[in-house]
N, C-alpha and C. Protein backbone atom coordinates (compact mmCIF):
# COMPACT_ATOMS: atom_id res chain seq x y z
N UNK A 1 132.77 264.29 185.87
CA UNK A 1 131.55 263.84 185.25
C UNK A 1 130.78 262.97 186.24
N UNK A 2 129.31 263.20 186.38
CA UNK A 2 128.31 262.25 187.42
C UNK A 2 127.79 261.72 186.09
N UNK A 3 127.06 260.47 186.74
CA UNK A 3 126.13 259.61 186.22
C UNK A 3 124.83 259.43 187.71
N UNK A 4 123.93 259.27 186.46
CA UNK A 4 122.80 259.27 187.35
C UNK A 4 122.57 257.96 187.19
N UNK A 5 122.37 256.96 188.06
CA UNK A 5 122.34 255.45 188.05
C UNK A 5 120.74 255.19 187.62
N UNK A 6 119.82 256.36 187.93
CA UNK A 6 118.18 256.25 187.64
C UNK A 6 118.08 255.88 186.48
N UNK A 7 118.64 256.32 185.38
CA UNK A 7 118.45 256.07 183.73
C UNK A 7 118.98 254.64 183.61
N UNK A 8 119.94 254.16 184.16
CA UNK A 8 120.17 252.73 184.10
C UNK A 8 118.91 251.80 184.52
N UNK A 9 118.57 252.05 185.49
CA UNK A 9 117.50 250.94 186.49
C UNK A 9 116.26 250.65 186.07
N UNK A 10 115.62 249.43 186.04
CA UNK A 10 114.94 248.80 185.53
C UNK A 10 114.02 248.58 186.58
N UNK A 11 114.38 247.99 187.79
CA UNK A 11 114.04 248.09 189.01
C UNK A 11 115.05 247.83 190.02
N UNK A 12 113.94 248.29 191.14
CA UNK A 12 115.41 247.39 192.14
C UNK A 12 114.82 246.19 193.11
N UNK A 13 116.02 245.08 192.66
CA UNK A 13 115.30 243.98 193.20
C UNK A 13 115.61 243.92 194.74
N UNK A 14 116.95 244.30 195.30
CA UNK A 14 116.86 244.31 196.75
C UNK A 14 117.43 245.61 197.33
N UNK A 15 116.31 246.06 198.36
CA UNK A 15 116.47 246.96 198.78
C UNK A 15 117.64 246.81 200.11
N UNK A 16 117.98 248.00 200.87
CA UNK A 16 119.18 248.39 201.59
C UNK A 16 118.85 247.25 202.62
N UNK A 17 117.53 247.48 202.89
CA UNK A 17 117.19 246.89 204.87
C UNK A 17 117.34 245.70 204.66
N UNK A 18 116.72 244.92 203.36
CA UNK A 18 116.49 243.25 203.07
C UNK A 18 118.18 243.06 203.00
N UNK A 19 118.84 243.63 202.88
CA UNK A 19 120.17 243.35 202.30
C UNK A 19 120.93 243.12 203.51
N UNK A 20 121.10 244.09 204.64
CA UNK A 20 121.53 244.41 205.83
C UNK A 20 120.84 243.20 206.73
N UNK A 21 119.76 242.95 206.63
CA UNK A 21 119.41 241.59 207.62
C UNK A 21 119.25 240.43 206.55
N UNK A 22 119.80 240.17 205.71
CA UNK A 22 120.50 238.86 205.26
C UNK A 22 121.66 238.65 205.62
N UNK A 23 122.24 239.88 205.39
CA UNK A 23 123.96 239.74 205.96
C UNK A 23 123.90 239.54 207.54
N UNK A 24 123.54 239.79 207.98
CA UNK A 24 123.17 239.41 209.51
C UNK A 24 123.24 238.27 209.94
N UNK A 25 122.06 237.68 209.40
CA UNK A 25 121.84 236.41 209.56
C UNK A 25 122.91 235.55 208.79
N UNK A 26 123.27 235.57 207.72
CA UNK A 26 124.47 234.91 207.41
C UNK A 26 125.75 235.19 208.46
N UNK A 27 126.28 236.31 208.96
CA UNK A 27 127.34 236.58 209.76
C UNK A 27 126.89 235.87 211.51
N UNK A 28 125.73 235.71 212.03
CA UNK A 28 125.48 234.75 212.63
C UNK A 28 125.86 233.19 212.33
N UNK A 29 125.09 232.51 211.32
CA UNK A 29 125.04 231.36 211.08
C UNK A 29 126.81 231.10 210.80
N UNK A 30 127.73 231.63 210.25
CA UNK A 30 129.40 231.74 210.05
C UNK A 30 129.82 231.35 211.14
N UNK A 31 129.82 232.74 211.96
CA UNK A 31 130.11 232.47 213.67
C UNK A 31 129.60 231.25 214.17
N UNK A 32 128.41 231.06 213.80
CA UNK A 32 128.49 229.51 214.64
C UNK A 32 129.18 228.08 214.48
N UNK A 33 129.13 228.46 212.64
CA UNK A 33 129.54 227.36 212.14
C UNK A 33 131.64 227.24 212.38
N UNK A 34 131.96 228.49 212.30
CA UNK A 34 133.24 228.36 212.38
C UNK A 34 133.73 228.81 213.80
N UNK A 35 133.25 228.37 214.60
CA UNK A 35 133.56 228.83 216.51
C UNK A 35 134.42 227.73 216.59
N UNK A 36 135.42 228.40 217.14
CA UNK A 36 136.78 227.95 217.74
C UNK A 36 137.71 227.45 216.16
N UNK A 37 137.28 227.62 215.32
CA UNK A 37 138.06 227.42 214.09
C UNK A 37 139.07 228.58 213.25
N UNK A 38 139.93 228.02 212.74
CA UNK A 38 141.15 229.39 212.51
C UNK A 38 140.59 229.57 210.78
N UNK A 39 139.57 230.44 211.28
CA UNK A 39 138.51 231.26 209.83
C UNK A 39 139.56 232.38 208.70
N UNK A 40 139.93 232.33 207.64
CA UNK A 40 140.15 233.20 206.65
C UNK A 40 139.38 233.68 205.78
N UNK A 41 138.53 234.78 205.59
CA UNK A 41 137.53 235.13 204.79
C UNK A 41 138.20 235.92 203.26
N UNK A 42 138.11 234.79 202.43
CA UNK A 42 138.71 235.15 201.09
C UNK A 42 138.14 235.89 200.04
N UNK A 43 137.93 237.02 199.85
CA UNK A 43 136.83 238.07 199.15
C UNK A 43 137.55 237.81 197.53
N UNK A 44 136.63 237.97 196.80
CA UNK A 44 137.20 237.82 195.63
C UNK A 44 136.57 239.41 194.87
N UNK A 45 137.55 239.82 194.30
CA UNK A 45 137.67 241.16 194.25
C UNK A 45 136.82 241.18 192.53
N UNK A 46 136.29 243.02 192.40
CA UNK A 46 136.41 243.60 192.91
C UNK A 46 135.06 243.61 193.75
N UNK A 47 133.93 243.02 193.21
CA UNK A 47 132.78 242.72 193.97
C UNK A 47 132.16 242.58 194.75
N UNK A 48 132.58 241.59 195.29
CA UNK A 48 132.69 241.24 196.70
C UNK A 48 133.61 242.59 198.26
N UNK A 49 133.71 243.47 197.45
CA UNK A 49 134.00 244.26 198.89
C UNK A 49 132.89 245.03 200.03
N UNK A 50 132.20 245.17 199.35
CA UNK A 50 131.12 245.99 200.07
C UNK A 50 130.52 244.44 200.97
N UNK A 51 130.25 243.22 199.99
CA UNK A 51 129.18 242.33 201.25
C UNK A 51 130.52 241.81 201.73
N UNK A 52 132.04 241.77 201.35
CA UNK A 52 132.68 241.38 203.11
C UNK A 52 132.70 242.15 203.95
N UNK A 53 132.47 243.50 203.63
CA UNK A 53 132.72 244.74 204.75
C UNK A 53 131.52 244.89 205.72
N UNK A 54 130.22 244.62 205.50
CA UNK A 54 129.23 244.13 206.02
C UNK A 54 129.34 243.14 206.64
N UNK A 55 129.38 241.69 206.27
CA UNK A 55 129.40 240.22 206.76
C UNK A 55 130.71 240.53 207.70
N UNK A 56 132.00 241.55 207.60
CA UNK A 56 132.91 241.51 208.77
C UNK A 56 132.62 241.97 209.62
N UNK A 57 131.04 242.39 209.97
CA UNK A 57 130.83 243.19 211.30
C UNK A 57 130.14 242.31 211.94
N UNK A 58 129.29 241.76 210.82
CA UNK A 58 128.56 240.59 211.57
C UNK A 58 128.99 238.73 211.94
N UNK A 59 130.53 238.72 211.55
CA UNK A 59 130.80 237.81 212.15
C UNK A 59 131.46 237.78 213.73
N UNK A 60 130.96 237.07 214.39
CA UNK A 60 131.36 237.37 215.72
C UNK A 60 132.49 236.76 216.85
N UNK A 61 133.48 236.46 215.51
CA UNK A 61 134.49 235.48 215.96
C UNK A 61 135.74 235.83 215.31
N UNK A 62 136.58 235.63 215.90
CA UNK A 62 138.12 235.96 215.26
C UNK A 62 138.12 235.64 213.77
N UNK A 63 138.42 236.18 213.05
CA UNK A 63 138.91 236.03 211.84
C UNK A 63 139.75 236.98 210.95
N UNK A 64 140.54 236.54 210.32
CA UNK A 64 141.24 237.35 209.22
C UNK A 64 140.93 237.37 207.60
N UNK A 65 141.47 238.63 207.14
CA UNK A 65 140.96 238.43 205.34
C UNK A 65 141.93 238.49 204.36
N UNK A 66 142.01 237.93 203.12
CA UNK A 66 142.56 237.78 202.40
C UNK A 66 141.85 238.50 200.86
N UNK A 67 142.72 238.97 199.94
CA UNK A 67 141.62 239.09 198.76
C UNK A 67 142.42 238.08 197.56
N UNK A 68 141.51 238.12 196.51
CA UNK A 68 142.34 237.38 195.40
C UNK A 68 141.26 238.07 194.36
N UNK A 69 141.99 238.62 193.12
CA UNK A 69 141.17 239.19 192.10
C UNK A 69 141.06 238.56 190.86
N UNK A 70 139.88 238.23 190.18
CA UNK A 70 140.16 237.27 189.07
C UNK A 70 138.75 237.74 188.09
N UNK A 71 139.32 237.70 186.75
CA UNK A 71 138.25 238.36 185.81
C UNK A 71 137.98 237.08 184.81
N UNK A 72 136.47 237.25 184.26
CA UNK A 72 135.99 236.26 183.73
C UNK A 72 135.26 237.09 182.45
N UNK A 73 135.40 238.94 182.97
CA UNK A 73 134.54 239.66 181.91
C UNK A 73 135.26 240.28 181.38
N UNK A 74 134.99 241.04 179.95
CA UNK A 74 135.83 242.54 179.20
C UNK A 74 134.87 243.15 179.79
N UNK A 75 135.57 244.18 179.36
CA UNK A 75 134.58 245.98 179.53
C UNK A 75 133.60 245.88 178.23
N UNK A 76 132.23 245.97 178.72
CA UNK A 76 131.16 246.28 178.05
C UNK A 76 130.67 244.85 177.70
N UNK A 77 131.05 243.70 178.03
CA UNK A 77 130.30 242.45 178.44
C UNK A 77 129.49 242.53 179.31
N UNK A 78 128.67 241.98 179.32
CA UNK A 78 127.72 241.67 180.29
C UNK A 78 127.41 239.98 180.89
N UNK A 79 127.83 238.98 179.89
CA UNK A 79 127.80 237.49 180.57
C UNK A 79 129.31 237.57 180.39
N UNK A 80 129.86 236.44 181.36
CA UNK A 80 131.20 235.98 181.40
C UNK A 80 131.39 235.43 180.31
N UNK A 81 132.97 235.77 179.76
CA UNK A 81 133.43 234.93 178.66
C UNK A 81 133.71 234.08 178.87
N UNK A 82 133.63 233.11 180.02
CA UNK A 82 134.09 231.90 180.31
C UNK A 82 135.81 231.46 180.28
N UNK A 83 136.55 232.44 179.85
CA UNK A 83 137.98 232.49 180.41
C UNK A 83 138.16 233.29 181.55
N UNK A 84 139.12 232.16 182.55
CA UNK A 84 139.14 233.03 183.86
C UNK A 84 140.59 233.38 184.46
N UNK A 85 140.76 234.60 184.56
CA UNK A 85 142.11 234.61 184.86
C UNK A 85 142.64 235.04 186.33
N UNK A 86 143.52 235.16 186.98
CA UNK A 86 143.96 235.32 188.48
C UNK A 86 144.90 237.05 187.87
N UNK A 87 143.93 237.83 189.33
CA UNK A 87 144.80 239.66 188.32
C UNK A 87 145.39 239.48 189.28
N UNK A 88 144.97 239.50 190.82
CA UNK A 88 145.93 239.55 192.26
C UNK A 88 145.92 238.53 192.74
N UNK A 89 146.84 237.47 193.55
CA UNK A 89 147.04 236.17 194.17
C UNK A 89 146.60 236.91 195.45
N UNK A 90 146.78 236.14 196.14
CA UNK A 90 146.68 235.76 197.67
C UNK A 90 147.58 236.48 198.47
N UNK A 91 148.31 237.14 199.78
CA UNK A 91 149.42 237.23 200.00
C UNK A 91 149.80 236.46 201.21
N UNK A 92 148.94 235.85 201.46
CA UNK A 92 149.21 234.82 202.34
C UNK A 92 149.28 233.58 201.40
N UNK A 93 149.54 232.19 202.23
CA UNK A 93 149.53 230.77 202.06
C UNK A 93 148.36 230.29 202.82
N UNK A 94 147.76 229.58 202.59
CA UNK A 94 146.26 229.42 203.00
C UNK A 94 146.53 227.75 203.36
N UNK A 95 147.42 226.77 203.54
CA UNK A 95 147.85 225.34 204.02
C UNK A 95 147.40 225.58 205.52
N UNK A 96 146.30 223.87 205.73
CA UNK A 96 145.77 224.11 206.79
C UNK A 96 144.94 224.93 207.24
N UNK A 97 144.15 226.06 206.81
CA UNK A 97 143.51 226.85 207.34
C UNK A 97 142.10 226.88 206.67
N UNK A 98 140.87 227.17 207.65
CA UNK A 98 139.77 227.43 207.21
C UNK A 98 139.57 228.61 206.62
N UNK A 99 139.24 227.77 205.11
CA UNK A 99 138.82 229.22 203.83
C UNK A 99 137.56 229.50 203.61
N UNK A 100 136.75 230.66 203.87
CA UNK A 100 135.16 230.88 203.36
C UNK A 100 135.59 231.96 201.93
N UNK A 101 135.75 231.24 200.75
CA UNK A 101 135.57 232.39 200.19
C UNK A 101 134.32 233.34 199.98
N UNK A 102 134.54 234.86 199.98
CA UNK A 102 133.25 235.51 200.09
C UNK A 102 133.00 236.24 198.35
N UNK A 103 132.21 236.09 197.89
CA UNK A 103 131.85 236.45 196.24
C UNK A 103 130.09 236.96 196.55
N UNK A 104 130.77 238.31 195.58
CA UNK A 104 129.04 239.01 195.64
C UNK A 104 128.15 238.24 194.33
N UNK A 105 128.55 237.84 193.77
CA UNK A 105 127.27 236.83 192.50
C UNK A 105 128.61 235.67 191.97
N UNK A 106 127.40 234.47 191.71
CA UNK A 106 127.61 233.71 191.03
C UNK A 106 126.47 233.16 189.90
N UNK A 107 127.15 232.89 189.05
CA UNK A 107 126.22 232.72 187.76
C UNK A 107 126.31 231.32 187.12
N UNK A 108 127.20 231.15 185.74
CA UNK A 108 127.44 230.04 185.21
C UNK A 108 127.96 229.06 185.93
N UNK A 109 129.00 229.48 186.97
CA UNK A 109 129.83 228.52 188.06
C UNK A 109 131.40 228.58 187.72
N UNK A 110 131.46 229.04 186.73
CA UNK A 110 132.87 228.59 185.74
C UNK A 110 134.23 229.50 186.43
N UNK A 111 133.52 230.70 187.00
CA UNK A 111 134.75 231.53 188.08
C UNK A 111 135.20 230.60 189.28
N UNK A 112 134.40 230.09 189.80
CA UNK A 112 134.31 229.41 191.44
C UNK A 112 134.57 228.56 191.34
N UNK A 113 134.44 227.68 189.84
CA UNK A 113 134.94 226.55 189.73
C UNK A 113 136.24 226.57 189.64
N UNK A 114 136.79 227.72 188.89
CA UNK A 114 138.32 227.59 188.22
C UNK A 114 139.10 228.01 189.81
N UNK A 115 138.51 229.15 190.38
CA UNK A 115 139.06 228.94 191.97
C UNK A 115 138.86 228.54 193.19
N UNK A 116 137.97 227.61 193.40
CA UNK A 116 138.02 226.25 194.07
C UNK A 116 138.56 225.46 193.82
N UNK A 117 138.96 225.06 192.47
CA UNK A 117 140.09 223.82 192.03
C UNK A 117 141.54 224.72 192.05
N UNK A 118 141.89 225.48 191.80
CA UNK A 118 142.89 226.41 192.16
C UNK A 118 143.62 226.00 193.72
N UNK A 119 142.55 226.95 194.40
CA UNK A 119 143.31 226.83 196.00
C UNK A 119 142.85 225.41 196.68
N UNK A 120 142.17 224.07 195.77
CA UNK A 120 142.20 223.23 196.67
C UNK A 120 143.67 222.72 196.61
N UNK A 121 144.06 222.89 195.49
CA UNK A 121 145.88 222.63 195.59
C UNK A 121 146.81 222.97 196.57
N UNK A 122 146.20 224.30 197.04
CA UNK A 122 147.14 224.64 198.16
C UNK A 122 146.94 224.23 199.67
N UNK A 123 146.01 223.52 199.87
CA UNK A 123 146.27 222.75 201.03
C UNK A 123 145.24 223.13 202.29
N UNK A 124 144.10 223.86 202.19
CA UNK A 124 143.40 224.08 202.58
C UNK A 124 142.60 223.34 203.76
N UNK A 125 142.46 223.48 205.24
CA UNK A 125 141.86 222.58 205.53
C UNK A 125 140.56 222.51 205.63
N UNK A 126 139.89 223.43 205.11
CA UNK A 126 138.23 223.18 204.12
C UNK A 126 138.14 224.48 203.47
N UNK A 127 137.48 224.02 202.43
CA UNK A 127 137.21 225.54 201.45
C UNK A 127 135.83 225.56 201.46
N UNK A 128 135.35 226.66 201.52
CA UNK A 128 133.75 226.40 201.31
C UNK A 128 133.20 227.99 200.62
N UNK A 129 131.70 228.29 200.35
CA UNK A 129 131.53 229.43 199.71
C UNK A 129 130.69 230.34 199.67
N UNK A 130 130.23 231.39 200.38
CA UNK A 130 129.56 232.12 200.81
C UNK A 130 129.38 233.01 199.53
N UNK A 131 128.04 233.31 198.79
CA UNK A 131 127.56 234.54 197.88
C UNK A 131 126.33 235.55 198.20
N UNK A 132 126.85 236.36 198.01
CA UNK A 132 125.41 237.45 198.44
C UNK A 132 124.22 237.39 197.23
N UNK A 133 124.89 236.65 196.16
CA UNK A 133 123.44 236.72 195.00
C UNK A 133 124.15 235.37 194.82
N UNK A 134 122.70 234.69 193.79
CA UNK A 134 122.80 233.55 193.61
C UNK A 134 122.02 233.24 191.90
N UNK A 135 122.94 232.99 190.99
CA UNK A 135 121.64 232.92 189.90
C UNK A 135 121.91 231.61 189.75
N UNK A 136 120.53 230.87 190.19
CA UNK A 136 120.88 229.03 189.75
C UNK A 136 120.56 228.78 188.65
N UNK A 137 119.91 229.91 187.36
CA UNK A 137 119.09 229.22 186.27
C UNK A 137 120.23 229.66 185.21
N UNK A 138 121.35 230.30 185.55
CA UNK A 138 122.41 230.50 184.63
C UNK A 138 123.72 229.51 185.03
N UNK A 139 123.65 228.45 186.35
CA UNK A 139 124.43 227.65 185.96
C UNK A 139 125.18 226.86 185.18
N UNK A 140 126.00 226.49 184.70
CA UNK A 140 126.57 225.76 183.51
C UNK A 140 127.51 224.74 184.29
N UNK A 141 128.29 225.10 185.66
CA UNK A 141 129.19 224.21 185.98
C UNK A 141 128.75 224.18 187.25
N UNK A 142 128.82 222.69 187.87
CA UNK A 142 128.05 222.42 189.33
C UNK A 142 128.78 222.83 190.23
N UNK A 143 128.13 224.00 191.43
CA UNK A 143 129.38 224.62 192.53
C UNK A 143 128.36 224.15 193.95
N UNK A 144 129.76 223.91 194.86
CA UNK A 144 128.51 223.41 196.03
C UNK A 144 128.49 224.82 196.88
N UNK A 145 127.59 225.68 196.85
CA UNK A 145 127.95 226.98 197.90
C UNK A 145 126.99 226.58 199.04
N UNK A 146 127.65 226.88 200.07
CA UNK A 146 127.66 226.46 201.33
C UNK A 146 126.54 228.15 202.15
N UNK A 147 126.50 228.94 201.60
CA UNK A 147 126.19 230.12 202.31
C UNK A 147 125.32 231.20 200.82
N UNK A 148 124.11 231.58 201.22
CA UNK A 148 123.46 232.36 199.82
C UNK A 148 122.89 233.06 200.88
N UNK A 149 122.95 234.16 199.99
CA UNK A 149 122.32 235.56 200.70
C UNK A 149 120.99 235.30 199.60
N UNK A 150 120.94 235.73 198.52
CA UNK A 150 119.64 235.43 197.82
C UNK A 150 119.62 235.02 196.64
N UNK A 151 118.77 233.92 196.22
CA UNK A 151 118.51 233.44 195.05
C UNK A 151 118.45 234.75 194.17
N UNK A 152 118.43 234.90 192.98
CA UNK A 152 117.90 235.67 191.74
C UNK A 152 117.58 235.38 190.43
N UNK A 153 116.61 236.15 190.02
CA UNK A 153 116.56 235.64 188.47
C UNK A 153 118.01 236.14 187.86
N UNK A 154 117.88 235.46 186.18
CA UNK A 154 118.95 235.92 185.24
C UNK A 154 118.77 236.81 184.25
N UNK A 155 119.13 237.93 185.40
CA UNK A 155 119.19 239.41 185.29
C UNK A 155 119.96 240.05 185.17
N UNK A 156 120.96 241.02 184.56
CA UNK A 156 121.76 241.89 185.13
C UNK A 156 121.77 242.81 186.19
N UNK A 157 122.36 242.78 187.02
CA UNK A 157 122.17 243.72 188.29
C UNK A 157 123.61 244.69 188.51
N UNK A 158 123.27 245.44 189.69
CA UNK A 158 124.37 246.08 189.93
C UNK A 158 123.87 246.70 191.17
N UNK A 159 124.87 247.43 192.01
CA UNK A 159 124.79 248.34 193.26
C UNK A 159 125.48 247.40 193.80
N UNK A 160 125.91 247.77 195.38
CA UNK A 160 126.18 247.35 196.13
C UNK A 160 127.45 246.37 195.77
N UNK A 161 128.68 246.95 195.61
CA UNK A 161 129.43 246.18 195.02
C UNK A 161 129.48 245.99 193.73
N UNK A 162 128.62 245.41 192.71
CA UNK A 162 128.47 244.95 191.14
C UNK A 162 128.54 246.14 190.51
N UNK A 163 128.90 246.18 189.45
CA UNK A 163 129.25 247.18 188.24
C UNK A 163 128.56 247.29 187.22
N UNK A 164 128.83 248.23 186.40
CA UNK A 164 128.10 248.47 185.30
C UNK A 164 129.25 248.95 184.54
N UNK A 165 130.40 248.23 183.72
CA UNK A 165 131.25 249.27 183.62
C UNK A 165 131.85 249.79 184.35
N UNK A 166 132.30 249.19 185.44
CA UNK A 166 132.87 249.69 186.53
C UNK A 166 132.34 251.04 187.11
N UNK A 167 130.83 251.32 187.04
CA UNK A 167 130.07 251.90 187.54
C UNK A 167 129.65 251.81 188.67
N UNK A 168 128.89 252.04 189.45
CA UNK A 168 127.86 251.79 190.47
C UNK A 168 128.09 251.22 191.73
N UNK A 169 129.36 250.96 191.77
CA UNK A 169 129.92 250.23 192.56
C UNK A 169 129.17 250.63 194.07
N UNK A 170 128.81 251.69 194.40
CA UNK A 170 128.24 252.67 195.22
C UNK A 170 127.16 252.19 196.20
N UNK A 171 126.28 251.99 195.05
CA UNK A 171 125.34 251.92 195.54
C UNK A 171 124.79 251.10 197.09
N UNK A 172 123.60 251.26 197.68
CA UNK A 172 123.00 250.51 198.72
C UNK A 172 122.42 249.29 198.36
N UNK A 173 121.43 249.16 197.08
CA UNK A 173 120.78 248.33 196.91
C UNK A 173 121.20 247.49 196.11
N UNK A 174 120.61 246.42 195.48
CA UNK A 174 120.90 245.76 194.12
C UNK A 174 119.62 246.00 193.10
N UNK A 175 120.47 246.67 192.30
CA UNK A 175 119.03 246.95 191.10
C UNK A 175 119.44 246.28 189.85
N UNK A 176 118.28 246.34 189.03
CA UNK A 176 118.31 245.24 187.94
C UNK A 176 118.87 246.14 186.82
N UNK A 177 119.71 246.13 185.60
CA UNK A 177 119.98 247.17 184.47
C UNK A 177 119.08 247.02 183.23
N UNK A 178 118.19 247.87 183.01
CA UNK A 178 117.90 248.27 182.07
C UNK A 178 117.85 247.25 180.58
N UNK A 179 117.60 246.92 179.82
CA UNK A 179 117.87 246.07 178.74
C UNK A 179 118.48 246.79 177.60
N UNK A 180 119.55 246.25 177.60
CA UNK A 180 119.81 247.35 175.84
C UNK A 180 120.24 248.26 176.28
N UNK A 181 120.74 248.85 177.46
CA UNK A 181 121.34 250.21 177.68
C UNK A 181 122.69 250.12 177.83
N UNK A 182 123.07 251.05 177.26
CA UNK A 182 124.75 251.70 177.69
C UNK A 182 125.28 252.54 178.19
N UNK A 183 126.75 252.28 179.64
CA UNK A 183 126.83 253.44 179.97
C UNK A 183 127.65 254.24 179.37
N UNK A 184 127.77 255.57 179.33
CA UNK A 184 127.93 256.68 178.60
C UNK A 184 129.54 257.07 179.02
């Protein structure tokens, strides 16, 4: 079975090229900031794979990755339920070492919060937080992110990593979903 992602889309708020030279410039500004530092880039799954796989070309300095998977949604939610749970740990120990975690959206804060206070337990010798979307007007819990690819309204989106139902994952761009629609 295909799905045509067109019947979903509302618009699309960022296109491929704007996307590709943000990540750029963020994978610059990294490299500089973490030169000569022992960098772990912590992707938080499943979202976040497509902008670490990008941002890992454009960082220009040794580093290694880690993932950790943690859900905050059901299937066919669309805002977080605000319970957050850990699906995959770490398989490393992260004591002493520079952590960027990498996350494709943040919203209320309440994910980043529950794992930033998480792995500051484990001993980290700085944690900090890189997102490819940014919604500040759906905040609820204060997060300090250190690295934004782009502000956004509070929208539903998807492509490029984000889901629809574990849809779309595919895509190039980030487009906005539809209001009131369901996928099939």
């Amino acid at each position: 079975m295909t799905f045509a992602w067109e019947k979903y889309i509302q618009e699309k708020l960022i296109d491929e090229d704007r996307l590709s030279a943000r990540i750029q410039e963020l994978g610059a500004q990294i490299s500089k900031d973490y030169q000569d530092r022992d960098l772990l880039l912590l992707c938080i799954l499943k979202g976040g794979v497509m902008f670490l796989t990008d941002l890992m070309r454009q960082i220009t300095i040794p580093h290694e990755v880690d993932f950790l998977a943690v859900s905050s949604y059901d299937k066919g939610v669309r805002r977080s339920t605000g319970v957050v749970r850990i699906v995959k740990d770490l398989d490393k120990p992260i004591a002493g070492r520079e952590i960027l975690i990498v996350e494709d959206i943040i919203d209320s804060g309440h994910t980043l919060h529950y794992i930033t206070r998480n792995l500051a337990t484990r001993g980290p010798a700085s944690l900090r937080i890189c997102t490819l979307l940014n919604k500040p007007e759906r905040r609820e819990v204060d997060i300090a992110v250190d690295y934004i690819g782009f502000d956004i309204p509070d929208k539903f989106v998807f492509g490029f990593g984000l889901d629809v139902d574990e849809k779309f994952r595919e895509l190039p761009f980030i487009g906005v979903v539809k209001p009131g629609i369901v996928v099939e």
